[in-house]
N, C-alpha and C. Protein backbone atom coordinates (compact mmCIF):
# COMPACT_ATOMS: atom_id res chain seq x y z
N UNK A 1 19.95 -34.42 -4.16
CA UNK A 1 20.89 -33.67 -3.36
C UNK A 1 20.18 -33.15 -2.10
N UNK A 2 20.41 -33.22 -0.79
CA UNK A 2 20.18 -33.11 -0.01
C UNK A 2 20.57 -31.84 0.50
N UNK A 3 19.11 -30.94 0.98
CA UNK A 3 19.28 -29.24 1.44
C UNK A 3 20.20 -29.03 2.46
N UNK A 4 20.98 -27.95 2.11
CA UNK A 4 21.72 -27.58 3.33
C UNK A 4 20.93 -26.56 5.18
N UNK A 5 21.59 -27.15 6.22
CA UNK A 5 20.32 -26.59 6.99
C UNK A 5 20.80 -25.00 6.89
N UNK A 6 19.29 -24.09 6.75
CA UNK A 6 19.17 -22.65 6.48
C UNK A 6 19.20 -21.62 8.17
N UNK A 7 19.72 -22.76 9.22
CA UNK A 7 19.84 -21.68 10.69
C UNK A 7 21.04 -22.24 11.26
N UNK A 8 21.80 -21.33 12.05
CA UNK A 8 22.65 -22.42 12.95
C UNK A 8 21.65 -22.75 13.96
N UNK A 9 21.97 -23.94 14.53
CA UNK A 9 21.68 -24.68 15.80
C UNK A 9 21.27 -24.23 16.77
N UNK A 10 22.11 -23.42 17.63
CA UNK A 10 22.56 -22.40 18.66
C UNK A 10 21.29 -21.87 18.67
N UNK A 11 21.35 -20.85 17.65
CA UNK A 11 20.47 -19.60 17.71
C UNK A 11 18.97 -19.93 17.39
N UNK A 12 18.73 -21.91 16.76
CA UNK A 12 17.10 -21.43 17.54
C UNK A 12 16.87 -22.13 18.18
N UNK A 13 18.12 -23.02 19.32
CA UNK A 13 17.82 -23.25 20.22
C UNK A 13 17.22 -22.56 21.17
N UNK A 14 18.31 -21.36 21.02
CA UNK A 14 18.16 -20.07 22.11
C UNK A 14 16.56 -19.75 21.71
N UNK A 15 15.99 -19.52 20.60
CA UNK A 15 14.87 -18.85 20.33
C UNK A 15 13.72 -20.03 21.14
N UNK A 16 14.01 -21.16 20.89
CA UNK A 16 13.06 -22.21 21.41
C UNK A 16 13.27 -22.13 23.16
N UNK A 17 13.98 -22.04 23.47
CA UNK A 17 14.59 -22.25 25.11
C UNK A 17 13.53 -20.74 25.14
N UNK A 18 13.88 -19.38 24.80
CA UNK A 18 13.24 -18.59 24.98
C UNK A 18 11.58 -18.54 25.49
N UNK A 19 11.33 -19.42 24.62
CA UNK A 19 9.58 -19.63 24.73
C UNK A 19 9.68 -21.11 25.68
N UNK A 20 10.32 -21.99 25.79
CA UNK A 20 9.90 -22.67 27.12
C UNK A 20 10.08 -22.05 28.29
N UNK A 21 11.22 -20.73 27.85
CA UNK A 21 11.29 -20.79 29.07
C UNK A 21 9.82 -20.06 30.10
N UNK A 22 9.41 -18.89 29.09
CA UNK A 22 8.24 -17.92 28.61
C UNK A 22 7.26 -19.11 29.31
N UNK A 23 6.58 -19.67 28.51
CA UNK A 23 5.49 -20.70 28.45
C UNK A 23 5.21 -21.65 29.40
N UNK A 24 6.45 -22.50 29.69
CA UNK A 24 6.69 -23.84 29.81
C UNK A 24 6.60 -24.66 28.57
N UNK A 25 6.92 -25.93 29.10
CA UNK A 25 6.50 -27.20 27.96
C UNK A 25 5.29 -27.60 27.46
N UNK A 26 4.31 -27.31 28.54
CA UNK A 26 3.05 -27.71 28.01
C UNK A 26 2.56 -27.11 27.07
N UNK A 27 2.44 -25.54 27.54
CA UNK A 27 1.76 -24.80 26.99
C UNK A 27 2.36 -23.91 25.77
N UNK A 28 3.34 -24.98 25.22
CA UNK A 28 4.19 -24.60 24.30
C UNK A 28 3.94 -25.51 22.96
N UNK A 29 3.34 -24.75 22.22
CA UNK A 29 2.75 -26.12 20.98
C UNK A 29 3.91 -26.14 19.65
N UNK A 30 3.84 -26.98 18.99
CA UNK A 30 4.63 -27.64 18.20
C UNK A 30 4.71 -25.83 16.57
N UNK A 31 3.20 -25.32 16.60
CA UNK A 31 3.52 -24.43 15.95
C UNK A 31 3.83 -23.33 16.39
N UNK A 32 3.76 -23.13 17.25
CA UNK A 32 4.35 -21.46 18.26
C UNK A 32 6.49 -21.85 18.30
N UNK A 33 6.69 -23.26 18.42
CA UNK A 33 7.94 -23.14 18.21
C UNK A 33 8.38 -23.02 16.87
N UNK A 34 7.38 -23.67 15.92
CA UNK A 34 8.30 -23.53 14.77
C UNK A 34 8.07 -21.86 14.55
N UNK A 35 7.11 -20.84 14.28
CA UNK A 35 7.05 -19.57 14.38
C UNK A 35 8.26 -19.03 15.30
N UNK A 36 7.98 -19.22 16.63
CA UNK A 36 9.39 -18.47 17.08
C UNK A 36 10.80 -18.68 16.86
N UNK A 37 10.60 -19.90 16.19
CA UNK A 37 12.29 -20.45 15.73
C UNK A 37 12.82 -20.16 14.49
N UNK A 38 11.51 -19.65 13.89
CA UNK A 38 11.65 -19.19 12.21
C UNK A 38 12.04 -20.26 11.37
N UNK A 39 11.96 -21.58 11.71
CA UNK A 39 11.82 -22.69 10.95
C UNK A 39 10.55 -23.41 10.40
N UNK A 40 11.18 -24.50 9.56
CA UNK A 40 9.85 -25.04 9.05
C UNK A 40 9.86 -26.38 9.53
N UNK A 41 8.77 -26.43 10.07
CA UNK A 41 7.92 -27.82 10.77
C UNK A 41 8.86 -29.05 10.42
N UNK A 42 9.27 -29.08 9.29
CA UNK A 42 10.24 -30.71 8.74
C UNK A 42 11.57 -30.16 9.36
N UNK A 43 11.87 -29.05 9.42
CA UNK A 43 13.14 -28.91 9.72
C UNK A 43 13.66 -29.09 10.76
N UNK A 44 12.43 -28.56 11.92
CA UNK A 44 12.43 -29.33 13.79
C UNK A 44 12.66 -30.90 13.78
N UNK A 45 11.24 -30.92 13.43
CA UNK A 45 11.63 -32.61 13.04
C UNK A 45 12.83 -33.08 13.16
N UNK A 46 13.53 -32.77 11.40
CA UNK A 46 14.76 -33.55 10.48
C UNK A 46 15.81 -33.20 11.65
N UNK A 47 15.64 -32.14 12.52
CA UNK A 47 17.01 -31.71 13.63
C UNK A 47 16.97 -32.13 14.96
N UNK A 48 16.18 -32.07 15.72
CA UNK A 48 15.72 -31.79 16.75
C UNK A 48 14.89 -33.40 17.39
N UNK A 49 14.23 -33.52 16.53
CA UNK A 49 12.87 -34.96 16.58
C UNK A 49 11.87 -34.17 17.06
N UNK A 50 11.16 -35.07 17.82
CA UNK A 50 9.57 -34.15 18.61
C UNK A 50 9.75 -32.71 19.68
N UNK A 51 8.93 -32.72 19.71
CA UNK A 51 8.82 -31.53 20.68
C UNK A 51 9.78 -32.23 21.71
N UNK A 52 9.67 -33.30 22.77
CA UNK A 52 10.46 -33.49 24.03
C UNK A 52 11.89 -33.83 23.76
N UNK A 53 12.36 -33.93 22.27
CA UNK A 53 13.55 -34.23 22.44
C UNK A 53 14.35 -32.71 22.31
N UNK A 54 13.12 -32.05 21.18
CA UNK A 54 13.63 -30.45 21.45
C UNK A 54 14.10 -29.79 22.80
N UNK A 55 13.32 -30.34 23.75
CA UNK A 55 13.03 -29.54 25.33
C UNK A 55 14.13 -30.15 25.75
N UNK A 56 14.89 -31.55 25.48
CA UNK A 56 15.83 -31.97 25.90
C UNK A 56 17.30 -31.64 25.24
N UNK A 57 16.86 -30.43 24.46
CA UNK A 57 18.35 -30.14 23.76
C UNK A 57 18.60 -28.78 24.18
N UNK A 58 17.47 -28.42 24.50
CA UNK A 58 17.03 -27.05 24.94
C UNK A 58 17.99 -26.98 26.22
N UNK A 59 17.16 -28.08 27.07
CA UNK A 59 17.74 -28.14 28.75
C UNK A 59 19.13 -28.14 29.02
N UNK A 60 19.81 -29.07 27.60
CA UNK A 60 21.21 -28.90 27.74
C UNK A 60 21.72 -27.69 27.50
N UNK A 61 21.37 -27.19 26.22
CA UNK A 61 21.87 -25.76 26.10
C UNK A 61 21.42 -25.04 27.18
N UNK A 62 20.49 -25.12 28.00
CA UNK A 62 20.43 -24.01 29.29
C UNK A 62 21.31 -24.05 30.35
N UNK A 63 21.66 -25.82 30.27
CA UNK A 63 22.42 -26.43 31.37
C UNK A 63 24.03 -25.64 31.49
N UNK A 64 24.29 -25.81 29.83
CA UNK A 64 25.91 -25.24 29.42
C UNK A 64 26.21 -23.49 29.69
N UNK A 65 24.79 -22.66 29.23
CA UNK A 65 24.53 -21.33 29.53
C UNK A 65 24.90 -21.08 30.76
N UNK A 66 24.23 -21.89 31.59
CA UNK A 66 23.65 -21.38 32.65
C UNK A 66 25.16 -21.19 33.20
N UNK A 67 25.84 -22.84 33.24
CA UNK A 67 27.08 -22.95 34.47
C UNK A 67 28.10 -21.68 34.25
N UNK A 68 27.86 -21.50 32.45
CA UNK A 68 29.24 -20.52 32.04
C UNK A 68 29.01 -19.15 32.75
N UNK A 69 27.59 -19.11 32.88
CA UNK A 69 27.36 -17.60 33.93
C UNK A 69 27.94 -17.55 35.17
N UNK A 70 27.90 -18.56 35.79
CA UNK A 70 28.06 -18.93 37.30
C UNK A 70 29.17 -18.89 37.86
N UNK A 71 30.15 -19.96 36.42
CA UNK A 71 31.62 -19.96 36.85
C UNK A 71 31.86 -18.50 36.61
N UNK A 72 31.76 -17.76 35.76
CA UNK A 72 31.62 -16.28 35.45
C UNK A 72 32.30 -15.24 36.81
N UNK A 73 30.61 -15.57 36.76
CA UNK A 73 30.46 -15.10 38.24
C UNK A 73 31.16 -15.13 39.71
N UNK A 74 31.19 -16.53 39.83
CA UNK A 74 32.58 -17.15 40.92
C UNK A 74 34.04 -16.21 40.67
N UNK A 75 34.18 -16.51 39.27
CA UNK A 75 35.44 -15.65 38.77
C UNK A 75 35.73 -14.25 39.60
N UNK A 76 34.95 -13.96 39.48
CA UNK A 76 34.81 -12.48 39.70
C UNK A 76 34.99 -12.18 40.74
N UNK A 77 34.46 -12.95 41.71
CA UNK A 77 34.18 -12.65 43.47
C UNK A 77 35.71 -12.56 44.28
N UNK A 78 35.98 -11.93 44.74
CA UNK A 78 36.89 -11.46 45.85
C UNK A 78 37.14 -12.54 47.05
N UNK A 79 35.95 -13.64 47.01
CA UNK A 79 35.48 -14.13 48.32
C UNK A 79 34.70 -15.49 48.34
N UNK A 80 34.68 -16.27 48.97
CA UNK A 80 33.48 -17.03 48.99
C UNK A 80 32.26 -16.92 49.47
N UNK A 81 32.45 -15.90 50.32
CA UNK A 81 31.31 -15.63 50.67
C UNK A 81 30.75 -14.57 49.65
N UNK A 82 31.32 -13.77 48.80
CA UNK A 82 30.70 -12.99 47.83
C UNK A 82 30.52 -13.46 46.82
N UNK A 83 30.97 -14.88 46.32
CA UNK A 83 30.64 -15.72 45.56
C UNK A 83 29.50 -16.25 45.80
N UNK A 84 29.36 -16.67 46.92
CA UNK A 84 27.55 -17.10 47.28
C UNK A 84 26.69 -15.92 46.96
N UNK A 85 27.01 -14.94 47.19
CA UNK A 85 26.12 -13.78 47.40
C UNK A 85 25.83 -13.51 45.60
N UNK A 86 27.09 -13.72 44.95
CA UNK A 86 26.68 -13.44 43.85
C UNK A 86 25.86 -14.75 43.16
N UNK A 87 25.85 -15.70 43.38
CA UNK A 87 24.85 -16.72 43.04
C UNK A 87 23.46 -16.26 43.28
N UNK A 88 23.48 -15.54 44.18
CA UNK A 88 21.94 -15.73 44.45
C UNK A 88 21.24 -14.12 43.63
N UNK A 89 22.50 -13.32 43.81
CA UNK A 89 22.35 -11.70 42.98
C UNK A 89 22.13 -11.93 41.44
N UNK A 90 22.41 -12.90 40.64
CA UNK A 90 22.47 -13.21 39.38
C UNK A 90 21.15 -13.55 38.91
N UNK A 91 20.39 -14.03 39.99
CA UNK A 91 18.83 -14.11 39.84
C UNK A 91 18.12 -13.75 39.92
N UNK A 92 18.81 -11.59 40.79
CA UNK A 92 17.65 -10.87 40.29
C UNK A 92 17.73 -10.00 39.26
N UNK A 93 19.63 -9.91 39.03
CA UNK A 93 20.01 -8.80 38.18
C UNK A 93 19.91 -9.80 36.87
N UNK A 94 18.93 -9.75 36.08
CA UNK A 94 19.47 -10.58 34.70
C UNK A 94 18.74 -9.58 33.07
N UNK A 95 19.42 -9.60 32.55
CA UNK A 95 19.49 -9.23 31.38
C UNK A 95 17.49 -8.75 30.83
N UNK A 96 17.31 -6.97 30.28
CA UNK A 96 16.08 -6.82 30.44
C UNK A 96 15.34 -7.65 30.21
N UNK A 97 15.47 -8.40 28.62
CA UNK A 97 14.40 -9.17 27.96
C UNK A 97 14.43 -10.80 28.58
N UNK A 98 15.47 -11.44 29.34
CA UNK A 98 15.10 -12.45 29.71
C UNK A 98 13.85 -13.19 30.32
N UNK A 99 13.58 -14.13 30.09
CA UNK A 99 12.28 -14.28 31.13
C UNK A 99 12.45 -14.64 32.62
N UNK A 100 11.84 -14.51 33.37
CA UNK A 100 12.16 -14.25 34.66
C UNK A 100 12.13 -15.76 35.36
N UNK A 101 12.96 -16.17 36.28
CA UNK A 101 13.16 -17.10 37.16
C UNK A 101 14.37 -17.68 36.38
N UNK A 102 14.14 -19.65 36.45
CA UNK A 102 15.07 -20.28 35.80
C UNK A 102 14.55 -21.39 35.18
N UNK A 103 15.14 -21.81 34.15
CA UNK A 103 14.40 -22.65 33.34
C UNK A 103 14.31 -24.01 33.80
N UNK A 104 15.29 -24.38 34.64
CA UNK A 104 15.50 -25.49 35.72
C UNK A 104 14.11 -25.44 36.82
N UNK A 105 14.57 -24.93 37.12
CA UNK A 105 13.51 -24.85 38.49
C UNK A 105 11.51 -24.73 37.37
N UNK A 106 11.45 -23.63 37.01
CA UNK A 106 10.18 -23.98 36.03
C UNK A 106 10.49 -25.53 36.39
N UNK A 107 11.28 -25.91 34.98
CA UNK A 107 11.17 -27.57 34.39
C UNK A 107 10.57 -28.23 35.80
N UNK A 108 11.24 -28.34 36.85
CA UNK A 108 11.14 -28.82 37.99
C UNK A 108 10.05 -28.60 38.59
N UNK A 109 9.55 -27.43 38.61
CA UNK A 109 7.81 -27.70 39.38
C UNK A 109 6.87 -28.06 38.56
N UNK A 110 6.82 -27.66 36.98
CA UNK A 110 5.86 -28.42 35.69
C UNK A 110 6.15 -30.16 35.64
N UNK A 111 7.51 -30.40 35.67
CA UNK A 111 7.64 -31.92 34.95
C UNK A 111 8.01 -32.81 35.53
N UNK A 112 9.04 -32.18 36.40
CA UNK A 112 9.33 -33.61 37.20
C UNK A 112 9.19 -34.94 37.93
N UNK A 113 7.41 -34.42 38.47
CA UNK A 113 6.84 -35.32 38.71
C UNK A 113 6.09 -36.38 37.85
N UNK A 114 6.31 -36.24 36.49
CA UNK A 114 5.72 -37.12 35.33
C UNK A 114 6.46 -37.09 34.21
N UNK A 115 7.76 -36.62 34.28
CA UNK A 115 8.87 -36.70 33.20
C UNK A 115 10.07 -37.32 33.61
N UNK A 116 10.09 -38.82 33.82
CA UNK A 116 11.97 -39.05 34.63
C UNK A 116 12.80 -38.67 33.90
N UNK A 117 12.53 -38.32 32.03
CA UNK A 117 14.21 -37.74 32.28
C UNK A 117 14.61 -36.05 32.73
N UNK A 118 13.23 -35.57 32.67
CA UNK A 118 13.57 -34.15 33.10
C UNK A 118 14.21 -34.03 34.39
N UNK A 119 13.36 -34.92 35.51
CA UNK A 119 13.91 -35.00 36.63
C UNK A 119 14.59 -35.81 37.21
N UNK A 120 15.16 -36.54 35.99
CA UNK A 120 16.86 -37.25 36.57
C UNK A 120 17.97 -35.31 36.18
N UNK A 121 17.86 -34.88 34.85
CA UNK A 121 18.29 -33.77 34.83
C UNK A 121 18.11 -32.93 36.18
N UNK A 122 17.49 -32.21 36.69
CA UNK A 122 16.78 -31.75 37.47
C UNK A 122 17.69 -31.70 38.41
N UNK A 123 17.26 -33.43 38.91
CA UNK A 123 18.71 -34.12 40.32
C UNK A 123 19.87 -33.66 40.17
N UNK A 124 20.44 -33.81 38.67
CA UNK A 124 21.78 -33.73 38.65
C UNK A 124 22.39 -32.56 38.82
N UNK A 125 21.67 -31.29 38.09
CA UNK A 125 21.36 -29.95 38.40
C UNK A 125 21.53 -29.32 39.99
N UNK A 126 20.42 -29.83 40.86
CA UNK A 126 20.65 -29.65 42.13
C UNK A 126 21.51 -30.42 42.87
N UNK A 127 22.43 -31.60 42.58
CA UNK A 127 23.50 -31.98 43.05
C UNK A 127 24.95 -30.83 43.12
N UNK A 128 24.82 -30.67 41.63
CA UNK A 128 25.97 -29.97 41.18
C UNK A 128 25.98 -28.56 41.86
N UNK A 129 24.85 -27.98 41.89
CA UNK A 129 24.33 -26.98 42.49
C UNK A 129 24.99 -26.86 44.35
N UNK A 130 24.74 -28.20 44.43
CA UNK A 130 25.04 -28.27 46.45
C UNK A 130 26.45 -28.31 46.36
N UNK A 131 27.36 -29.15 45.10
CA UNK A 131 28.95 -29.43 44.98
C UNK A 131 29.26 -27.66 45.19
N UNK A 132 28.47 -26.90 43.98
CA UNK A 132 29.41 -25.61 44.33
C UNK A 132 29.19 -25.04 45.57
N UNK A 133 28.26 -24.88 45.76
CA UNK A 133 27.83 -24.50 47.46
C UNK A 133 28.65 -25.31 48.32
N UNK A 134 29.14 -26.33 48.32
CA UNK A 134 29.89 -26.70 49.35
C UNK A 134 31.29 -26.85 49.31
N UNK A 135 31.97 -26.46 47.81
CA UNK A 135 33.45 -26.58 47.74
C UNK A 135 33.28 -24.60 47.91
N UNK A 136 32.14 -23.98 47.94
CA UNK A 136 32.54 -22.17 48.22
C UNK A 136 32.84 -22.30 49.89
N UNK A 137 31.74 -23.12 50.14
CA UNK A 137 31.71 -23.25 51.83
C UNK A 137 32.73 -23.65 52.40
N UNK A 138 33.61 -24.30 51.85
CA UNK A 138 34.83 -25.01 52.41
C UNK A 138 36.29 -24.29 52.38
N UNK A 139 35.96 -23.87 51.21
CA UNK A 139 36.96 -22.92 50.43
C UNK A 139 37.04 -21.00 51.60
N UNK A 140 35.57 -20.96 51.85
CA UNK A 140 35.50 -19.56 52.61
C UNK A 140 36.50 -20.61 54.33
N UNK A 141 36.10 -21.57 54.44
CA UNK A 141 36.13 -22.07 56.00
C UNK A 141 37.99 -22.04 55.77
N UNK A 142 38.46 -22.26 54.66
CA UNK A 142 39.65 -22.48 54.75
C UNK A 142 40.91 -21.26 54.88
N UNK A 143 39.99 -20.54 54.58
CA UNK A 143 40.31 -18.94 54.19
C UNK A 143 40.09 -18.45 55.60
N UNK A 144 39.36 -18.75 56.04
CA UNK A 144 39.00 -18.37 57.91
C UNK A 144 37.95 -17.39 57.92
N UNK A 145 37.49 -16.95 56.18
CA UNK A 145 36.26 -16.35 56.23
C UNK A 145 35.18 -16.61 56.79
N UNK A 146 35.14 -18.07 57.06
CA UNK A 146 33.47 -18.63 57.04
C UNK A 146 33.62 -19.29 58.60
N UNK A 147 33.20 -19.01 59.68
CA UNK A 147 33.52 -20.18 60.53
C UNK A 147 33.04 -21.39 60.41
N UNK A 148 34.60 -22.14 61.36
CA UNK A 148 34.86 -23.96 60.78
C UNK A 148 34.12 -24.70 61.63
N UNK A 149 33.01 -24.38 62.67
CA UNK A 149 32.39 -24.86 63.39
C UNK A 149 30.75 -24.89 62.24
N UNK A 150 30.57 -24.82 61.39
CA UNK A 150 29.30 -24.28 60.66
C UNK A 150 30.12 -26.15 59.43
N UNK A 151 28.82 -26.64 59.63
CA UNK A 151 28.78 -27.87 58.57
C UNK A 151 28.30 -27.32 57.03
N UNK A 152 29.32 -27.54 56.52
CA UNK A 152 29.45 -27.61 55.13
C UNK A 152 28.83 -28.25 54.31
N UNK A 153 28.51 -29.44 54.45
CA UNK A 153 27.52 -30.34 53.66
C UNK A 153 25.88 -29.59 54.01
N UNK A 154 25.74 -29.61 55.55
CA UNK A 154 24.30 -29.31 55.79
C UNK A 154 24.25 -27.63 54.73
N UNK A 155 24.98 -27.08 55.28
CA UNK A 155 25.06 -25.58 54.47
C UNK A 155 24.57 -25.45 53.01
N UNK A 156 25.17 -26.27 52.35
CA UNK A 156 25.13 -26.68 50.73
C UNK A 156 24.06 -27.02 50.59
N UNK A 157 23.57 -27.43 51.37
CA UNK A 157 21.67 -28.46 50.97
C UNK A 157 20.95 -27.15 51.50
N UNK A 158 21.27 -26.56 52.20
CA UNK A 158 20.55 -25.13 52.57
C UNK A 158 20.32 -24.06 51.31
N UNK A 159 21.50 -23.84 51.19
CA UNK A 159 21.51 -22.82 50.29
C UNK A 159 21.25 -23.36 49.32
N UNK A 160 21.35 -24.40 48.41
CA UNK A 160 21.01 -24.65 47.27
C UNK A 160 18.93 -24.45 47.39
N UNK A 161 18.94 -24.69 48.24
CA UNK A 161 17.07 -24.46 49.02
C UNK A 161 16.56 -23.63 48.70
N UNK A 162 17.63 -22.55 49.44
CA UNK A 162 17.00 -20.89 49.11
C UNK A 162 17.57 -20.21 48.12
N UNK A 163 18.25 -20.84 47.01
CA UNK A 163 18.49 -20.42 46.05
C UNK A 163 17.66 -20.97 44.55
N UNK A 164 17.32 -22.18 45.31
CA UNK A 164 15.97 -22.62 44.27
C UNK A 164 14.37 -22.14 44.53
N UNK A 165 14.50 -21.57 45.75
CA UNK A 165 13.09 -20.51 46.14
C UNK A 165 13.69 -19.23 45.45
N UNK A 166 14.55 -18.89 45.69
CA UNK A 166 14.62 -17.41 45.05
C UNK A 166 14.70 -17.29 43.56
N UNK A 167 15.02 -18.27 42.80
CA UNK A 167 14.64 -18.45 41.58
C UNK A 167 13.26 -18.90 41.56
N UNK A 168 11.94 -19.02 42.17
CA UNK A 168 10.93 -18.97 42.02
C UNK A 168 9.95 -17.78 42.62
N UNK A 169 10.65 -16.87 43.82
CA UNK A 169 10.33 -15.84 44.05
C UNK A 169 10.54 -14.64 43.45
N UNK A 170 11.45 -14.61 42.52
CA UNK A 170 11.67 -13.47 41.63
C UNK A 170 10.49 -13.53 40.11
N UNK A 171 9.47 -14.59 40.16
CA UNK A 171 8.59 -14.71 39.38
C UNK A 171 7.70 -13.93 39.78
N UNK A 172 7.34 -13.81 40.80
CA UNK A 172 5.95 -13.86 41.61
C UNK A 172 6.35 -11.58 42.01
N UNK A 173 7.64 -11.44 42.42
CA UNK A 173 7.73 -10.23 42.93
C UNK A 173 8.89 -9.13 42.16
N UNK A 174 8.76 -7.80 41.78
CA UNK A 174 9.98 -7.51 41.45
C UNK A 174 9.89 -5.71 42.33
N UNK A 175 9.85 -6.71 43.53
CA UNK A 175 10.34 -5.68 44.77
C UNK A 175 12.19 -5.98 44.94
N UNK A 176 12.57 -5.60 44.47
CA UNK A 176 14.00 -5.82 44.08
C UNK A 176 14.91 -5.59 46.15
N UNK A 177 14.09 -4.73 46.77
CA UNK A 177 14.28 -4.16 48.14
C UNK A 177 13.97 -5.27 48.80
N UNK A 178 12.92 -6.11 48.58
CA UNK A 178 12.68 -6.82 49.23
C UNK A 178 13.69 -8.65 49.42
N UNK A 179 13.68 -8.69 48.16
CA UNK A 179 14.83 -9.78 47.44
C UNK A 179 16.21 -9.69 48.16
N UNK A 180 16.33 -8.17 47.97
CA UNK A 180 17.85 -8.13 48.59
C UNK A 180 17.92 -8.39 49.86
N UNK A 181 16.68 -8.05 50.52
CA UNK A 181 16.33 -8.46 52.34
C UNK A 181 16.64 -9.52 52.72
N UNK A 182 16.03 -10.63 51.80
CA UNK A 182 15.99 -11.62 51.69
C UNK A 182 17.10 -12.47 51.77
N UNK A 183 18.18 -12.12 50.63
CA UNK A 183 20.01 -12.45 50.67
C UNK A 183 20.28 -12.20 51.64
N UNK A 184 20.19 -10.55 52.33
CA UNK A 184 20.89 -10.52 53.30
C UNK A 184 20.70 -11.55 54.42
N UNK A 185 19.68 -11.27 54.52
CA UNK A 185 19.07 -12.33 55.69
C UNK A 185 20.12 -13.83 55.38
N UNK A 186 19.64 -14.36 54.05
CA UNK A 186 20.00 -15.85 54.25
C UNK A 186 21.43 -16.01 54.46
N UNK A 187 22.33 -14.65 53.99
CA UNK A 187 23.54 -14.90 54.39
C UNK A 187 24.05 -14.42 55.67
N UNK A 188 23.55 -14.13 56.25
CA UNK A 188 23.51 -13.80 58.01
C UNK A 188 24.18 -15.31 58.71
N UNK A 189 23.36 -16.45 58.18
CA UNK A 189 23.92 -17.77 58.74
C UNK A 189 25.58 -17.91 58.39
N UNK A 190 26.35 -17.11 57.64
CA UNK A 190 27.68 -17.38 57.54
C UNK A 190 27.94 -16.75 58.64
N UNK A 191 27.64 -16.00 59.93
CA UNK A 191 28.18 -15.14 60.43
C UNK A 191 28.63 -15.85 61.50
């Protein structure tokens, strides 16, 4: 008779995503996940496979996390242009114990250059990333918020730019005064 599994899924994904996100991949060994996942070594295995297919179930569950924050977020905004603003605010205001930056961007400066499927993910990530940036951009231009002389496509490849630096600058600083300088500034170009 074959054991029933003793965790849901979810929750040590989340615990594993936790420590890549903490660590990275490298420096993330096969027994520090099973410890933080509170599983046993056959059980990663029997679920999951190796460590990289873990990191690849991981990435999805960050992938699905992540967007549900975002659309969230969009929800919320009054504006498109405060919809941008809150894209980029979500990356400094985040939850105490999270680890800091994004698990994308990490993945992206550790792997991409020697992992294609991380960084076919990665691509698709920062595609989707420029789509919302440029249906907010279009959406503010249509509204008469945003002026219609300002290119929309170039815009989207912009901001998705400085929104993938500011998810790597909120590692490095938590001058929170300074960050916000920073937004303001980059959203000055809607003006």
């Amino acid at each position: 008779m074959a054991r029933s599994k003793e965790f849901e899924i979810n929750t040590v994904l989340d615990k594993a995503m936790d420590l890549f996100w903490r660590q990275g991949y490298e420096k993330t060994s096969i027994q520090e996940l099973v410890t933080h996942m509170g599983i046993h070594r056959r059980s990663l295995y029997d679920t999951f496979g190796d460590k990289h297919d873990l990191f690849m179930d991981v990435m999805n569950r960050y992938k699905t996390t992540f967007e549900s924050k975002i659309n969230h977020r969009i929800r919320q905004s009054a504006s498109a242009k405060e919809g941008i603003r809150q894209l980029f605010e979500m990356t400094l205001y985040t939850e105490e114990d999270q680890p800091k930056g994004c698990l994308l961007v990490n993945s992206a400066v550790e792997l991409a250059m020697h992992d294609a499927i991380v960084a076919a993910i990665i691509h698709e990530e920062f595609l989707n990333t420029e789509k919302l940036f440029y249906n907010l951009l279009v959406s503010g231009q249509q509204a008469g918020e945003i002026p219609d002389h300002l290119n929309a496509v170039n815009l989207s490849l912009y901001f998705n730019n400085a929104w993938v630096g500011m998810r790597v600058l909120v590692k490095t600083t938590s001058d929170q005064d300074k960050l916000l300088r920073i937004i303001d500034t980059t959203m000055t170009i809607l003006d």
